[in-house]
PDB file of N, CA and C in Angstrom:
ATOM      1  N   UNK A   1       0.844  -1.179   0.000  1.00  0.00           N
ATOM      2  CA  UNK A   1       0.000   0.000   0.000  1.00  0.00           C
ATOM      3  C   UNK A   1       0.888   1.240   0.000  1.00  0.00           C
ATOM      4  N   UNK A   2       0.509   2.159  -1.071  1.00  0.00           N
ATOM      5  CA  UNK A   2       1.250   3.369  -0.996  1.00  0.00           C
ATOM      6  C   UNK A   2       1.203   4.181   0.042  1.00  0.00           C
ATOM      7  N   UNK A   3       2.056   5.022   0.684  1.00  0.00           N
ATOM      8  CA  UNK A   3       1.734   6.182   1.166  1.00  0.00           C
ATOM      9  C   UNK A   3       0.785   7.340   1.533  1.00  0.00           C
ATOM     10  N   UNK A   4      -0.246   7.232   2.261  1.00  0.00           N
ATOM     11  CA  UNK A   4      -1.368   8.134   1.733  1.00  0.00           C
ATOM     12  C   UNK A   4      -1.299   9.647   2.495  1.00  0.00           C
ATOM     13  N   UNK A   5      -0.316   9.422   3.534  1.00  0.00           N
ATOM     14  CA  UNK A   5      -0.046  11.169   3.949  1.00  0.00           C
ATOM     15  C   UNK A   5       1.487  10.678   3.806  1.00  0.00           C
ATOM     16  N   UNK A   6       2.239  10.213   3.355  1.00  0.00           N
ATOM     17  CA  UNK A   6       3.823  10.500   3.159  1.00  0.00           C
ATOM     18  C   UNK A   6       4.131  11.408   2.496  1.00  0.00           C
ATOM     19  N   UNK A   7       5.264  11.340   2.248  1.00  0.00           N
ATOM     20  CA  UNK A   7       5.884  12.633   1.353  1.00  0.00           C
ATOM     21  C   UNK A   7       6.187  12.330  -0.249  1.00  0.00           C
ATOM     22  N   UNK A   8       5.788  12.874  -0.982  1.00  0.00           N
ATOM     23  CA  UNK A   8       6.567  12.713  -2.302  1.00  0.00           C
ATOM     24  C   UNK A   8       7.790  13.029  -2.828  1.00  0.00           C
ATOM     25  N   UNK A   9       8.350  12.755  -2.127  1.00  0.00           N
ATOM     26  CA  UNK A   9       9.916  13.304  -2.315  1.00  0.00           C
ATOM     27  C   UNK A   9      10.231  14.099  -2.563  1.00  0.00           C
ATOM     28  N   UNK A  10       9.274  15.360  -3.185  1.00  0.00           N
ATOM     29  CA  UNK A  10       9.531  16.961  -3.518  1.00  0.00           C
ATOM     30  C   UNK A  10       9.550  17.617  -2.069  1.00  0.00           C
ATOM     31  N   UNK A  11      10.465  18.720  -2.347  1.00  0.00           N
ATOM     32  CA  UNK A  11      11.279  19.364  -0.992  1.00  0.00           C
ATOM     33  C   UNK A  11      10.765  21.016  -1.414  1.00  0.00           C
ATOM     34  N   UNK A  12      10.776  21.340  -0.739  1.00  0.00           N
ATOM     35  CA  UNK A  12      10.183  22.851  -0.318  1.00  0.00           C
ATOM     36  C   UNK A  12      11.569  23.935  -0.461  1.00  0.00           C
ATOM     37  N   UNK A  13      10.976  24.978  -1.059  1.00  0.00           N
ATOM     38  CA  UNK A  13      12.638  25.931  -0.761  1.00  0.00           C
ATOM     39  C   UNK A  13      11.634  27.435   0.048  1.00  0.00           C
ATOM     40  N   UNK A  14      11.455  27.192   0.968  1.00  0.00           N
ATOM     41  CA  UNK A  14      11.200  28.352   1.793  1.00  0.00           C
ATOM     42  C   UNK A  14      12.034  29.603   1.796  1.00  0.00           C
ATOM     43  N   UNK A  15      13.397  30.031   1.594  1.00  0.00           N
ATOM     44  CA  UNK A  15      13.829  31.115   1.374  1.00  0.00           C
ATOM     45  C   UNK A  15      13.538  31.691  -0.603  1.00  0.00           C
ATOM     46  N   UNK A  16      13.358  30.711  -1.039  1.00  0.00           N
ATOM     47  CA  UNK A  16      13.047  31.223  -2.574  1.00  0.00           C
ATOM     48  C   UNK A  16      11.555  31.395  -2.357  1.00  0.00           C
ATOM     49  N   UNK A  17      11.104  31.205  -1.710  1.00  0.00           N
ATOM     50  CA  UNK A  17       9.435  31.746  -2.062  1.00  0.00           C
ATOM     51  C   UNK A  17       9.641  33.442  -1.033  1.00  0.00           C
ATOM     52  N   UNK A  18      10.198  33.173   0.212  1.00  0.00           N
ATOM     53  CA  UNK A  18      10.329  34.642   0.631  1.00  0.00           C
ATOM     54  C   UNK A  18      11.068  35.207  -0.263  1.00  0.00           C
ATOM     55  N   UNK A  19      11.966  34.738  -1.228  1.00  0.00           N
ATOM     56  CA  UNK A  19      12.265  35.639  -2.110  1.00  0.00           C
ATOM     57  C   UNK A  19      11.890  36.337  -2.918  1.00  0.00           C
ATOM     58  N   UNK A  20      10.962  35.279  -3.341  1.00  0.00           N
ATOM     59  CA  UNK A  20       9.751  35.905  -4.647  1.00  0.00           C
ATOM     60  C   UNK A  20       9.249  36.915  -4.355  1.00  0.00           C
ATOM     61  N   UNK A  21       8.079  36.792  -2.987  1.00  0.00           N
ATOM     62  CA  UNK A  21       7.415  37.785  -2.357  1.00  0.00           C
ATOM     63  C   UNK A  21       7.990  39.104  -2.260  1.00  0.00           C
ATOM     64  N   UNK A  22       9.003  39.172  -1.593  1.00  0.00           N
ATOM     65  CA  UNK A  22       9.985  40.418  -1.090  1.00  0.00           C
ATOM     66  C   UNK A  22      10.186  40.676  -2.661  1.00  0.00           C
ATOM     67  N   UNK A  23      10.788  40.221  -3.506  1.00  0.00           N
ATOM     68  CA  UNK A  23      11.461  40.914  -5.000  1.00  0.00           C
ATOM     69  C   UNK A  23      10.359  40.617  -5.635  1.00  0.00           C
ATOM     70  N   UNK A  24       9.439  40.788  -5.634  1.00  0.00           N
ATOM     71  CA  UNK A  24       8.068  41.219  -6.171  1.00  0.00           C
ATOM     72  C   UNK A  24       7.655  42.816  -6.121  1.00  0.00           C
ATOM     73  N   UNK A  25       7.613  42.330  -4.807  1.00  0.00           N
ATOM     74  CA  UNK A  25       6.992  43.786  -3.911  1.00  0.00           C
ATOM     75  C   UNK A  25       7.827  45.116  -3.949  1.00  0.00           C
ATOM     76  N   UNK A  26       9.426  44.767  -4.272  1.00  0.00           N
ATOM     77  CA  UNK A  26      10.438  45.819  -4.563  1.00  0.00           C
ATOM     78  C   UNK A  26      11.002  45.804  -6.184  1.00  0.00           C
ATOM     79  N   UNK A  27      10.391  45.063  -6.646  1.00  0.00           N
ATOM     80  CA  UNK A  27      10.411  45.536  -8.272  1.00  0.00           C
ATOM     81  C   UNK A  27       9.527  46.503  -9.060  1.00  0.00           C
ATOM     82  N   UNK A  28       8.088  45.883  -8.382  1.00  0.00           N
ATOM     83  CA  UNK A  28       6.543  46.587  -8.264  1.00  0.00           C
ATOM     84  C   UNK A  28       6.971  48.661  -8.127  1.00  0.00           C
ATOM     85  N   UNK A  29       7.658  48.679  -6.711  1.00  0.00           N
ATOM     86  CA  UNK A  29       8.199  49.774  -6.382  1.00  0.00           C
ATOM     87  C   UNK A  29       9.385  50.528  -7.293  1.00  0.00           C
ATOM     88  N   UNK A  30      10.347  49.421  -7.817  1.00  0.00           N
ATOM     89  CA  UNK A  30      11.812  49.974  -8.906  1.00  0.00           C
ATOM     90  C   UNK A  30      11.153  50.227 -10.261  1.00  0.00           C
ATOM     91  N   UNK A  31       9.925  49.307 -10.910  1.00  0.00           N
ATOM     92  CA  UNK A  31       9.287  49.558 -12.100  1.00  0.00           C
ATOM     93  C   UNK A  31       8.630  51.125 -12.109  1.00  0.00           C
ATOM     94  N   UNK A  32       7.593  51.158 -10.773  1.00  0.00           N
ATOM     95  CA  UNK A  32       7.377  52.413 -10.930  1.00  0.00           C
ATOM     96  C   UNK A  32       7.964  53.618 -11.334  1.00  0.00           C
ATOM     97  N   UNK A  33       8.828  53.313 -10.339  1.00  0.00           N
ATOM     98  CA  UNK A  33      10.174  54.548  -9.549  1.00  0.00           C
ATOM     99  C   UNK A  33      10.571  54.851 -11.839  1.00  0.00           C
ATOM    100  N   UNK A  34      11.089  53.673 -12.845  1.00  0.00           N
ATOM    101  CA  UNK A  34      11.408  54.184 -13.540  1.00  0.00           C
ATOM    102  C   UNK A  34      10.331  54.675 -14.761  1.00  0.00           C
ATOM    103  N   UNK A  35       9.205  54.168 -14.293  1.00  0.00           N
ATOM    104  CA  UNK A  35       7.848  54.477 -14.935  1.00  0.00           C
ATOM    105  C   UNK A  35       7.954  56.364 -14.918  1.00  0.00           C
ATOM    106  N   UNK A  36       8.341  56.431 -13.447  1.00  0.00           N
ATOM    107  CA  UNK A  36       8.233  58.099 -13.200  1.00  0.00           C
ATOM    108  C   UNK A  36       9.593  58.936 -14.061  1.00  0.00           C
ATOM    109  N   UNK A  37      10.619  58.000 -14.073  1.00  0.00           N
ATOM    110  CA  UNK A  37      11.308  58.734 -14.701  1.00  0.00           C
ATOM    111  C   UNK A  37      11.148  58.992 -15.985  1.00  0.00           C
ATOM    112  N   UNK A  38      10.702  57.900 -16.657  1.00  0.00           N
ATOM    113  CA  UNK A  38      11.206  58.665 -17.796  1.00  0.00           C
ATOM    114  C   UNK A  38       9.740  59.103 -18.498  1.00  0.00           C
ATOM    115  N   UNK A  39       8.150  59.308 -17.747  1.00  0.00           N
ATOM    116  CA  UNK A  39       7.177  60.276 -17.929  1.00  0.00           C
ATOM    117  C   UNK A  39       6.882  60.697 -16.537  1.00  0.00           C
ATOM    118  N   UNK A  40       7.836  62.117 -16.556  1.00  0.00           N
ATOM    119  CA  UNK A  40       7.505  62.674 -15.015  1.00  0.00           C
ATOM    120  C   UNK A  40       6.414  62.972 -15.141  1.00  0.00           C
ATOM    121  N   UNK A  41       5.415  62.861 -16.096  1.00  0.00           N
ATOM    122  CA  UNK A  41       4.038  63.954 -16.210  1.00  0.00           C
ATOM    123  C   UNK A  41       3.025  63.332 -15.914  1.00  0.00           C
ATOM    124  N   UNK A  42       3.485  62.049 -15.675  1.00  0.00           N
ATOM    125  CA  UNK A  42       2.033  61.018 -15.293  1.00  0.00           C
ATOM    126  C   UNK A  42       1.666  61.101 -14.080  1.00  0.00           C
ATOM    127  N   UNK A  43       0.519  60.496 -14.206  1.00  0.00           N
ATOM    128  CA  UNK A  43      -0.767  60.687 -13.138  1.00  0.00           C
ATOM    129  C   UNK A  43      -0.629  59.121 -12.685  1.00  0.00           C
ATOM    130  N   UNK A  44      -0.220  58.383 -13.304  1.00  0.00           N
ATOM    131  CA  UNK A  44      -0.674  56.860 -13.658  1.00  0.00           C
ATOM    132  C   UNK A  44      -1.066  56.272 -11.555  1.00  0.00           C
ATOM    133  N   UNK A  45      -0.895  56.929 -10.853  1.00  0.00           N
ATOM    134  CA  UNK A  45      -0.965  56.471  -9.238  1.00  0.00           C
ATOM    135  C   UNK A  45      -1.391  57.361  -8.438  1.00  0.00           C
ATOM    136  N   UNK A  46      -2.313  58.673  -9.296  1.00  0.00           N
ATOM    137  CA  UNK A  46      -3.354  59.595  -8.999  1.00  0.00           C
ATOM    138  C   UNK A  46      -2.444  60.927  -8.427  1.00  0.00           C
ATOM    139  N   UNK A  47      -2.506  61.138  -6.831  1.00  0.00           N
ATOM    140  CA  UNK A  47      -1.955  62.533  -6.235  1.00  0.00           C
ATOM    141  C   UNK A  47      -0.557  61.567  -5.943  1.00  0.00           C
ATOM    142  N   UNK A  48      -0.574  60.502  -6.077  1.00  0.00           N
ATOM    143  CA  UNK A  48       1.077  60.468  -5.329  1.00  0.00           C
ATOM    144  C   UNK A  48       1.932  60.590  -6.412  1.00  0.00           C
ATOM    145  N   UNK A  49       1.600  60.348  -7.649  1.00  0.00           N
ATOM    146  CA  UNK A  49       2.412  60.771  -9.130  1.00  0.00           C
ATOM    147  C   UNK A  49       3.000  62.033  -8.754  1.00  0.00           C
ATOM    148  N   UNK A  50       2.929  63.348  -8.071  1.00  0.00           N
ATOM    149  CA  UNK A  50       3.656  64.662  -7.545  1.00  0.00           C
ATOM    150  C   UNK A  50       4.547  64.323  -7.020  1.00  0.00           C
ATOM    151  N   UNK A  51       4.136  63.457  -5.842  1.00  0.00           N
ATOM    152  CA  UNK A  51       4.827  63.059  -4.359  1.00  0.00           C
ATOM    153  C   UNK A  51       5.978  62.286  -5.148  1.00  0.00           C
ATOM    154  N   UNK A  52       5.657  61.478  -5.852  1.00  0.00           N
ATOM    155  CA  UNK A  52       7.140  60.519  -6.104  1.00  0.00           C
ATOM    156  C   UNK A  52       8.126  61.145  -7.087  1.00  0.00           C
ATOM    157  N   UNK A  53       7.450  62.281  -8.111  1.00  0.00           N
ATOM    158  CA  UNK A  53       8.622  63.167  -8.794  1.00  0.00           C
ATOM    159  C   UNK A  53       9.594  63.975  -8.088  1.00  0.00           C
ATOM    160  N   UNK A  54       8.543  65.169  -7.257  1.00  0.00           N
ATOM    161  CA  UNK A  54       8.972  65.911  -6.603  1.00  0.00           C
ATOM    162  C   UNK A  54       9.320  66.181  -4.761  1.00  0.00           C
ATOM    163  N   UNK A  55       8.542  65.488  -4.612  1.00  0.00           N
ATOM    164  CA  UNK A  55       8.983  65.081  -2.895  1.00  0.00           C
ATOM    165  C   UNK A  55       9.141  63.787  -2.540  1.00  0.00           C
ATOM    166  N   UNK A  56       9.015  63.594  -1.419  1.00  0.00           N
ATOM    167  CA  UNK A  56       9.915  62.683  -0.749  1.00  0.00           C
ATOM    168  C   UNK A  56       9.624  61.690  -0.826  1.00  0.00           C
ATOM    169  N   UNK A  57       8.969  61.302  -0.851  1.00  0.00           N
ATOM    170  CA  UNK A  57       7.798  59.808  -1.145  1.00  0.00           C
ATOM    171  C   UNK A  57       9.261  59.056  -2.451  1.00  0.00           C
ATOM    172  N   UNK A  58       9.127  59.469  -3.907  1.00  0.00           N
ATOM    173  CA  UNK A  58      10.324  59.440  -4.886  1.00  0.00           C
ATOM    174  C   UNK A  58      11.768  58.405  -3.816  1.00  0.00           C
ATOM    175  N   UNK A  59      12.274  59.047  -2.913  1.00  0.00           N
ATOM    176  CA  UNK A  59      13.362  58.539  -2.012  1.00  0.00           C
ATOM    177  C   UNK A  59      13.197  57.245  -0.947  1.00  0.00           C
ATOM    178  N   UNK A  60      11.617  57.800  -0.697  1.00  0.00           N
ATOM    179  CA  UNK A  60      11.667  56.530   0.389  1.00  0.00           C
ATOM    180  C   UNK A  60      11.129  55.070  -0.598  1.00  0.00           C
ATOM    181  N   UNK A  61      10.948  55.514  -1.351  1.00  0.00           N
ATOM    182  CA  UNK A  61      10.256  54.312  -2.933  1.00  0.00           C
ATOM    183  C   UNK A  61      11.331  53.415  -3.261  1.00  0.00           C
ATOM    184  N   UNK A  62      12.712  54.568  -3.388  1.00  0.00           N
ATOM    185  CA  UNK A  62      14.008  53.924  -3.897  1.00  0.00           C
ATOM    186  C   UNK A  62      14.614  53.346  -2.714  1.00  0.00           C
ATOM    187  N   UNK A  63      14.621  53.563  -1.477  1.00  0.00           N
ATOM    188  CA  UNK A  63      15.543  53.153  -0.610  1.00  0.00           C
ATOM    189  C   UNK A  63      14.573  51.825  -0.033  1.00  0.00           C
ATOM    190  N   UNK A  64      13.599  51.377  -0.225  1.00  0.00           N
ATOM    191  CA  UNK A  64      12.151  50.487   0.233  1.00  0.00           C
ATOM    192  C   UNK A  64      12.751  49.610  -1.087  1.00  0.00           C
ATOM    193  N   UNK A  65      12.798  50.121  -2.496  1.00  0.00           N
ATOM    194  CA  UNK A  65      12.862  49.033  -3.516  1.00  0.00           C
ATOM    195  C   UNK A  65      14.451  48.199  -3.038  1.00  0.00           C
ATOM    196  N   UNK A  66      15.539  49.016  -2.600  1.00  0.00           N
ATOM    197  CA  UNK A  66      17.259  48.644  -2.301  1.00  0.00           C
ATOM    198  C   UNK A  66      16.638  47.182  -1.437  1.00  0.00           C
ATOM    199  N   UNK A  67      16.227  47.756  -0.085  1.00  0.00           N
ATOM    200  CA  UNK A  67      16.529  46.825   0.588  1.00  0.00           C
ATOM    201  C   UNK A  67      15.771  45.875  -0.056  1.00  0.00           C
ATOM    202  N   UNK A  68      14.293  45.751   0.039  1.00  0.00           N
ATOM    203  CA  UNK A  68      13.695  44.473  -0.717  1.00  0.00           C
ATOM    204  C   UNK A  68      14.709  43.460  -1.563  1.00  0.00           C
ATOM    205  N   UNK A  69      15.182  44.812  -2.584  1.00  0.00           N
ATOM    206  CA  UNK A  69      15.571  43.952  -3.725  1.00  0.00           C
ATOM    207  C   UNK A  69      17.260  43.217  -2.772  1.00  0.00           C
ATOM    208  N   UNK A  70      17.724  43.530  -2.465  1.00  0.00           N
ATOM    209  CA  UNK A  70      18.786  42.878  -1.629  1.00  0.00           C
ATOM    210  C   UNK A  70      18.110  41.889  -0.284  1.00  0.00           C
ATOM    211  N   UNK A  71      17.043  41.674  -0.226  1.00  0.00           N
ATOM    212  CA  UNK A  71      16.836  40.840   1.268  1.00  0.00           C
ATOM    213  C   UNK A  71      16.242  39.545  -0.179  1.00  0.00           C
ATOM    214  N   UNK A  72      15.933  40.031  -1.220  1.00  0.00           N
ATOM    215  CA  UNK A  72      15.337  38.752  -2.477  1.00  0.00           C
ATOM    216  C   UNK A  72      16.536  38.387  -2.973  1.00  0.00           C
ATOM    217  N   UNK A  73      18.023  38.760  -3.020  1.00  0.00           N
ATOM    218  CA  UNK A  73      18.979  38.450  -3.857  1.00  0.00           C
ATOM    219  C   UNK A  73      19.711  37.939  -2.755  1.00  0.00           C
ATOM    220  N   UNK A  74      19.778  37.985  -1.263  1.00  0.00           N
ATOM    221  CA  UNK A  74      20.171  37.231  -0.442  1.00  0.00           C
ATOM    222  C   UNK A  74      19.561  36.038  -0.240  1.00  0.00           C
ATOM    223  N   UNK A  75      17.916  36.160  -0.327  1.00  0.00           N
ATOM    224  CA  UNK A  75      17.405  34.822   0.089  1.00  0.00           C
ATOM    225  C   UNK A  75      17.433  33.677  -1.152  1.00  0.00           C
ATOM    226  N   UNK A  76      17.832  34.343  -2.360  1.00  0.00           N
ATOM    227  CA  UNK A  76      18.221  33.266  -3.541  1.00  0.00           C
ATOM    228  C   UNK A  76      19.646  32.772  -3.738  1.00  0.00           C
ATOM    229  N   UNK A  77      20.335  33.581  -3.176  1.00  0.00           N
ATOM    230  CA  UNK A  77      21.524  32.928  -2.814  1.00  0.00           C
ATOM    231  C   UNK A  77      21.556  32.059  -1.212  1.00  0.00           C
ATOM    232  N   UNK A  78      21.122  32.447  -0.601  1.00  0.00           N
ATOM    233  CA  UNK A  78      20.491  31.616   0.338  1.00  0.00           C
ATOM    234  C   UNK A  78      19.949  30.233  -0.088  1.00  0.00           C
ATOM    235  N   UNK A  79      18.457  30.755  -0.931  1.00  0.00           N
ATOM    236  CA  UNK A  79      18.054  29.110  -1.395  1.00  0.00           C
ATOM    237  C   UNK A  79      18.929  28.259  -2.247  1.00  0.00           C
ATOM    238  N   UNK A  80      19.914  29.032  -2.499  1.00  0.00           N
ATOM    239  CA  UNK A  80      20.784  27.769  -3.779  1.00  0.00           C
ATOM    240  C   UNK A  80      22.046  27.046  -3.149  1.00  0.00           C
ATOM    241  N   UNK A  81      22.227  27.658  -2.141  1.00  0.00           N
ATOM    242  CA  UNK A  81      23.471  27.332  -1.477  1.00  0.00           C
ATOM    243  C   UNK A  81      23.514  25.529  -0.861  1.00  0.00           C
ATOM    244  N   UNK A  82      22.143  25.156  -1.137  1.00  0.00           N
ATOM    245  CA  UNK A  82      22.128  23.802  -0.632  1.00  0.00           C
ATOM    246  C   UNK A  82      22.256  22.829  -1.461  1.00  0.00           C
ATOM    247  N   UNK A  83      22.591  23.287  -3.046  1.00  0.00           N
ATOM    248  CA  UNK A  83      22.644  22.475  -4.284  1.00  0.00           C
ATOM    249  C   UNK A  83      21.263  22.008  -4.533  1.00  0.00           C
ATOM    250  N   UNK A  84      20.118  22.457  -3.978  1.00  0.00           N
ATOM    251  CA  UNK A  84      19.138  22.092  -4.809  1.00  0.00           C
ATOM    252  C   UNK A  84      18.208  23.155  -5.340  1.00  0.00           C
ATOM    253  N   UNK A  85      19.443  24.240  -6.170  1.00  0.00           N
ATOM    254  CA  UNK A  85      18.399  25.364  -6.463  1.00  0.00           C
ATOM    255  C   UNK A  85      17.106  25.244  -7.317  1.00  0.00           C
ATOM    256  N   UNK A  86      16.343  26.387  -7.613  1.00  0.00           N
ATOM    257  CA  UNK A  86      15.078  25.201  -8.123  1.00  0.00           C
ATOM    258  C   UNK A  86      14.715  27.106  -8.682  1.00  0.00           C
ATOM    259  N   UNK A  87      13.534  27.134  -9.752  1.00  0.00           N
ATOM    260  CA  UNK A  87      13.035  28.082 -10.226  1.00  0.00           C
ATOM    261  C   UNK A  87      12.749  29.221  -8.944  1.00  0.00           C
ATOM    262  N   UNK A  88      12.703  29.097  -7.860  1.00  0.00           N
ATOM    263  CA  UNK A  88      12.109  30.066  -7.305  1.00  0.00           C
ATOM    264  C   UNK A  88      13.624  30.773  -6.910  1.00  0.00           C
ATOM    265  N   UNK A  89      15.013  29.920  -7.292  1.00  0.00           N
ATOM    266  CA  UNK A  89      16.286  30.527  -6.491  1.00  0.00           C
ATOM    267  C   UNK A  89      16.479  31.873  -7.768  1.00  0.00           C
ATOM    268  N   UNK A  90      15.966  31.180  -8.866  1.00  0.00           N
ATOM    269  CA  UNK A  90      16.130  31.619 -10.189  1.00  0.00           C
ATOM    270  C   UNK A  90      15.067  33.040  -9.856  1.00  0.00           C
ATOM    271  N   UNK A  91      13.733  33.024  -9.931  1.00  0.00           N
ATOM    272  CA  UNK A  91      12.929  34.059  -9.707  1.00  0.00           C
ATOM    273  C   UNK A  91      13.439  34.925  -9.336  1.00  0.00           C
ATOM    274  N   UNK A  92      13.736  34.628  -7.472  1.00  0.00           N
ATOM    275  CA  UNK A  92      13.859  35.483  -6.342  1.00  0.00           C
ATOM    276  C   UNK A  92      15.227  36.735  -6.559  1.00  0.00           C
ATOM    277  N   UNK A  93      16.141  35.651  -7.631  1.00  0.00           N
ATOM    278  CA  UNK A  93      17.597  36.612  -7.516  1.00  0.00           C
ATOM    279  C   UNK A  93      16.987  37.742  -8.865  1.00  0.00           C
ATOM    280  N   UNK A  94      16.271  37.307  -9.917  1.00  0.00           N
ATOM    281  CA  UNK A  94      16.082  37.925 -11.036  1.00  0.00           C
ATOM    282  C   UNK A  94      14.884  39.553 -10.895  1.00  0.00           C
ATOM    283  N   UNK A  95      14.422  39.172  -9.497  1.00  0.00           N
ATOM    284  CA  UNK A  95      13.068  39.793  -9.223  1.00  0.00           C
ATOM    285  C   UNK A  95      14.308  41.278  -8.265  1.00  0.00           C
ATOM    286  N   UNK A  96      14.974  40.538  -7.733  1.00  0.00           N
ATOM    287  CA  UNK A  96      16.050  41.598  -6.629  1.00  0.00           C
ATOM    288  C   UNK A  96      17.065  42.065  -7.467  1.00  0.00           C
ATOM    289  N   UNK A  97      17.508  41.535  -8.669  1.00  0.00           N
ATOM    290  CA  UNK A  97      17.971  42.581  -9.257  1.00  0.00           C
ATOM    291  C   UNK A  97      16.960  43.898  -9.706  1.00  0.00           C
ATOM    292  N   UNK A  98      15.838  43.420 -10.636  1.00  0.00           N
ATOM    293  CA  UNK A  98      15.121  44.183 -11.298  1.00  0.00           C
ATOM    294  C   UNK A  98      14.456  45.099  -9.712  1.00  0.00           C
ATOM    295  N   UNK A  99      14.596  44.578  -8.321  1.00  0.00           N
ATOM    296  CA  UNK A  99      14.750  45.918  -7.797  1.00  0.00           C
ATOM    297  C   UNK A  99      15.293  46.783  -7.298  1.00  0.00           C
ATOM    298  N   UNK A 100      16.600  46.095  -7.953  1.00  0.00           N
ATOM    299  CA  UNK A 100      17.770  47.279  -7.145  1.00  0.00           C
ATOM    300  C   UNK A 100      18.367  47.978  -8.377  1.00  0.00           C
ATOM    301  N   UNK A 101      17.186  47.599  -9.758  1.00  0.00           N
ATOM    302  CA  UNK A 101      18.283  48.249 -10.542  1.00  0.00           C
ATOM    303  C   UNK A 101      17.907  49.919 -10.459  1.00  0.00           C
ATOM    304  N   UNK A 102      17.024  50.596 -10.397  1.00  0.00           N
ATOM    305  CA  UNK A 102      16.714  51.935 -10.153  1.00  0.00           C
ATOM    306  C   UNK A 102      17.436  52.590  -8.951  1.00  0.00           C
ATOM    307  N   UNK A 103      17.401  51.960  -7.238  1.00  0.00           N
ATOM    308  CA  UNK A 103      18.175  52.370  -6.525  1.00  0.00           C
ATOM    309  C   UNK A 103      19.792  52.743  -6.852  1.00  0.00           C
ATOM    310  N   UNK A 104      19.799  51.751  -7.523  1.00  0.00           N
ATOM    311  CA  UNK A 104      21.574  51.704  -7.637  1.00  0.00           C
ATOM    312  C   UNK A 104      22.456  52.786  -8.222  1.00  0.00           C
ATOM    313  N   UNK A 105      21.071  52.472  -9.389  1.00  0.00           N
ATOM    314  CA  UNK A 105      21.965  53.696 -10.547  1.00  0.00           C
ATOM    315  C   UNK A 105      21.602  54.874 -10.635  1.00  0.00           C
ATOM    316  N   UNK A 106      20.455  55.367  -9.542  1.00  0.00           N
ATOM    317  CA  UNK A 106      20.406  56.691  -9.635  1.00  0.00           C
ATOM    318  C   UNK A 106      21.646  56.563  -8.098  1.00  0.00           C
ATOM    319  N   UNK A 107      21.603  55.872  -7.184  1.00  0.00           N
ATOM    320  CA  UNK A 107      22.581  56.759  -6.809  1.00  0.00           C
ATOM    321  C   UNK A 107      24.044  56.584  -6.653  1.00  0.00           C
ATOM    322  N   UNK A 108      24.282  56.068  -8.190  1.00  0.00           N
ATOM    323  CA  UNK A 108      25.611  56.003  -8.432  1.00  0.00           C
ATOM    324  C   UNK A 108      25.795  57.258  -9.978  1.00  0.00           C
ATOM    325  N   UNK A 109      24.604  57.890  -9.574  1.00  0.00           N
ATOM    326  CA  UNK A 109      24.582  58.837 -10.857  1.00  0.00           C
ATOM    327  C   UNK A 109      24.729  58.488 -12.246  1.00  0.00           C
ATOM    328  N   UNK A 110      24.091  57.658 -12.425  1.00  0.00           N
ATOM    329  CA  UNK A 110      24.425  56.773 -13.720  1.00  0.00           C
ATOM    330  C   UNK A 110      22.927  57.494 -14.340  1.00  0.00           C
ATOM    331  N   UNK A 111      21.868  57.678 -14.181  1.00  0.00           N
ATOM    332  CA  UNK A 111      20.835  58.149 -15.383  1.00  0.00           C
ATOM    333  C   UNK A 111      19.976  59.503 -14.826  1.00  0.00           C
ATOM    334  N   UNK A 112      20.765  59.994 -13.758  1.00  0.00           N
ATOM    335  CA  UNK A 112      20.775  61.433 -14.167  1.00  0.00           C
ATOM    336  C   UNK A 112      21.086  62.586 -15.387  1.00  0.00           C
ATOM    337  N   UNK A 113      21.578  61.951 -16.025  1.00  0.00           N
ATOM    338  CA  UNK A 113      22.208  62.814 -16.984  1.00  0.00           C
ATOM    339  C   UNK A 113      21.638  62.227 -18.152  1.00  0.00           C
ATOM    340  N   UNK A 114      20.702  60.993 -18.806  1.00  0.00           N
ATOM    341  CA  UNK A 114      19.899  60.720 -19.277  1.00  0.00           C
ATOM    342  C   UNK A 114      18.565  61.366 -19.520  1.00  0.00           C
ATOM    343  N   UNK A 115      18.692  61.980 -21.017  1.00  0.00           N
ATOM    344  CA  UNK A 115      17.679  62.628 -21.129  1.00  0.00           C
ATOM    345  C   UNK A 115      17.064  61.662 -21.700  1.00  0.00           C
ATOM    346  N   UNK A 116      15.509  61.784 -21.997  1.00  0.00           N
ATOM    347  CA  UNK A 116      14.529  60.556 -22.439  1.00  0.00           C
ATOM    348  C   UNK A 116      14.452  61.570 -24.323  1.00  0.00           C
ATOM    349  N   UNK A 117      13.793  62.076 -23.946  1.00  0.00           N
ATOM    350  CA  UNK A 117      13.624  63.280 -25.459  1.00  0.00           C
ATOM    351  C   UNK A 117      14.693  64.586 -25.615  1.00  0.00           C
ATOM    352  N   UNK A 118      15.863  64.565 -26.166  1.00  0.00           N
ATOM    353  CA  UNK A 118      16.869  65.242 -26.181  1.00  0.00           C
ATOM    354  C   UNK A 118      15.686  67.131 -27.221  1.00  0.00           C
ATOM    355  N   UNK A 119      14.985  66.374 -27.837  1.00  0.00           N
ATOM    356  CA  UNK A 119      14.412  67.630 -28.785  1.00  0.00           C
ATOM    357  C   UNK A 119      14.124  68.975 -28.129  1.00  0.00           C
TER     358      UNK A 119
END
């Protein structure tokens, strides 16, 4: 008789799913962040479209997307470190780059000086 609550030999990666989550939630935030840059004129997130060009909201967006995206690129190096990396080690690191890529490079001054329409 088979197993009827045993295990199927598939194994769980609990730090790649907190990875997902977290570099979800701080890509969501880095997509925006470059949504705003390069049409400061949008509305697309109603009255806070002001707040994130011109005040402060904009800073705490980028420094909220950093850490996320670094607590998702730790926990995928985390999940792989046991040799059984699996799509979610893959996700979690791909999701924490895409949210640290806006933090990074604005403040390594890299697309400040990027104009979108030079005309």
């Amino acid at each position: 008789m088979g197993k009827v609550f045993g295990s199927s030999g598939k194994t769980s990666n609990p730090l790649g799913a907190i990875g997902i989550v977290v570099g979800l939630i701080g890509a969501a935030f880095s997509v925006a962040l470059w949504f705003h840059y390069y049409q400061p004129a949008t509305t697309i997130l109603g009255s806070y479209s002001a707040q994130i060009h011109d005040g402060v909201l904009g800073e705490q967006m980028s420094t909220l997307a950093a850490v996320l995206g670094l607590m998702a690129v730790i926990a995928g190096i985390g999940g792989g470190l046991g040799g059984r990396g699996s799509s979610t080690t893959v996700a979690s690191l791909l999701l924490g780059i895409v949210a640290l890529s806006y933090p990074v490079l604005t403040w390594l001054n890299v697309v400040r000086g990027f104009v979108p329409n030079p005309v």
